[in-house]
Protein backbone atom coordinates (compact mmCIF):
# COMPACT_ATOMS: atom_id res chain seq x y z
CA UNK A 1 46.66 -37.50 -10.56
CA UNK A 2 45.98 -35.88 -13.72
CA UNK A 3 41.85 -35.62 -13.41
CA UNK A 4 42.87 -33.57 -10.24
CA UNK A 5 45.30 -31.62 -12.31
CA UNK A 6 42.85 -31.30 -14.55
CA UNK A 7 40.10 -29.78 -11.66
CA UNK A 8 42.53 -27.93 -10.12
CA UNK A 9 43.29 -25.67 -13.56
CA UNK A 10 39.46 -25.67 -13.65
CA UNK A 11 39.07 -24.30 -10.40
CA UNK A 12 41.86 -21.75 -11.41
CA UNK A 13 40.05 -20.39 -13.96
CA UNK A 14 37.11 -19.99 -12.79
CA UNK A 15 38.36 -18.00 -9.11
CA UNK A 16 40.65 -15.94 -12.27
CA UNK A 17 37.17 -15.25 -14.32
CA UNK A 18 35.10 -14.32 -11.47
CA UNK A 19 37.82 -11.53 -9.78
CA UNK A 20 38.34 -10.24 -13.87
CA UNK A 21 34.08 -10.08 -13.44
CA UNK A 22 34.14 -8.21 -10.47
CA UNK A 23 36.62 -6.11 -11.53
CA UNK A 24 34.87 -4.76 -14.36
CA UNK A 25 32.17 -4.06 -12.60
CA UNK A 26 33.98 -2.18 -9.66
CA UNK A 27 35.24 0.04 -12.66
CA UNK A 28 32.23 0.62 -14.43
CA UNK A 29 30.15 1.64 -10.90
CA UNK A 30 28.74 4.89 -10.97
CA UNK A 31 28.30 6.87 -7.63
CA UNK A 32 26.85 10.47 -8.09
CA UNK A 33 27.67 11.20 -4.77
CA UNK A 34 31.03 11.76 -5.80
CA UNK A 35 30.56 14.55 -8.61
CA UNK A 36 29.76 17.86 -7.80
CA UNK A 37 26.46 18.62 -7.60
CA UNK A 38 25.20 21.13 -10.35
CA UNK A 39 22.54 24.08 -10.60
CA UNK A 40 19.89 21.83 -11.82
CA UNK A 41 20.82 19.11 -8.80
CA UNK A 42 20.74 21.84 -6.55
CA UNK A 43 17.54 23.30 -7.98
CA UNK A 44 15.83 19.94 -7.93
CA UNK A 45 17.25 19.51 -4.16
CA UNK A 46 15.37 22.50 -3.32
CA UNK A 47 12.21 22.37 -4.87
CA UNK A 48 11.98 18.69 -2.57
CA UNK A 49 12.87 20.34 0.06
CA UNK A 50 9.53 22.40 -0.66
CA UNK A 51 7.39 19.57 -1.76
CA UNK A 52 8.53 17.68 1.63
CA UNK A 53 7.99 20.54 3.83
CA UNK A 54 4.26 20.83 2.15
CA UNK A 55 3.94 17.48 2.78
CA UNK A 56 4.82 17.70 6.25
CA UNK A 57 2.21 20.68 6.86
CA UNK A 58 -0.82 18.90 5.48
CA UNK A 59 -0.45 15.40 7.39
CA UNK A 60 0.27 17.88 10.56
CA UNK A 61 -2.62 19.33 9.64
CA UNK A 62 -4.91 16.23 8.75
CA UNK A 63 -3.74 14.60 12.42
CA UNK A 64 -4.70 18.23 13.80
CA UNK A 65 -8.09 16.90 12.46
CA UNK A 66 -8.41 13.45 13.25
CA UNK A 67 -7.44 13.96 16.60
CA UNK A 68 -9.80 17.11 17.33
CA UNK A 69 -12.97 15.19 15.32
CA UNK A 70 -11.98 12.13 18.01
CA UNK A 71 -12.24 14.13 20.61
CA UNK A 72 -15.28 15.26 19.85
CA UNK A 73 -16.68 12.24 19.57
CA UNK A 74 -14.96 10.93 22.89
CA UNK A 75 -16.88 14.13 24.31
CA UNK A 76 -20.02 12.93 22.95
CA UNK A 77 -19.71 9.49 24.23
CA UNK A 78 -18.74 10.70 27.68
CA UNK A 79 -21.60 12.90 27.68
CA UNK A 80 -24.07 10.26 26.53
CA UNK A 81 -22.72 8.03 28.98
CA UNK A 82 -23.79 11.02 32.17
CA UNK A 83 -27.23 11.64 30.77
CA UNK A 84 -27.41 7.31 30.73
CA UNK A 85 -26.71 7.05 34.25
CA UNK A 86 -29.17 10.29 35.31
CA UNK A 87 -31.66 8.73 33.68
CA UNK A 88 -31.59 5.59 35.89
């Protein structure tokens, strides 16, 4: 009886030193999207905003691209493919 005594305070311990654990660290978290957000946040927030939208433009612009340079060379294989068959 008393090595299961002795487990059970073991056990105790343990489930007490893990919640204390977890406790402290639920109290030392840090979330900023609680605080306010400040001129430099809301600087930063747009100048993304600005990089992103760049962003956005130029891969628009580089499918605009790809897509008109595979055309063209769906164009040229369609036209290959009429003068092939004339020619037979």
């Amino acid at each position: 009886m008393k090595n299961n005594s002795k487990a059970m305070s073991a056990l105790c311990a343990a489930l007490i030193a893990g919640s204390m654990t977890t406790l402290a660290v639920a109290q030392t978290t840090h979330d900023p999207a609680t605080e306010p957000m400040t001129h430099a946040d809301s600087k930063a927030a747009k100048a993304q905003a600005k990089a992103d939208k760049k962003a956005d433009i130029a891969q628009a612009k580089a499918d605009k691209k790809k897509a008109d340079a595979q055309a063209d060379a769906d164009k040229a294989n369609a036209d290959a493919k009429v003068k092939d068959a004339k020619s037979q």
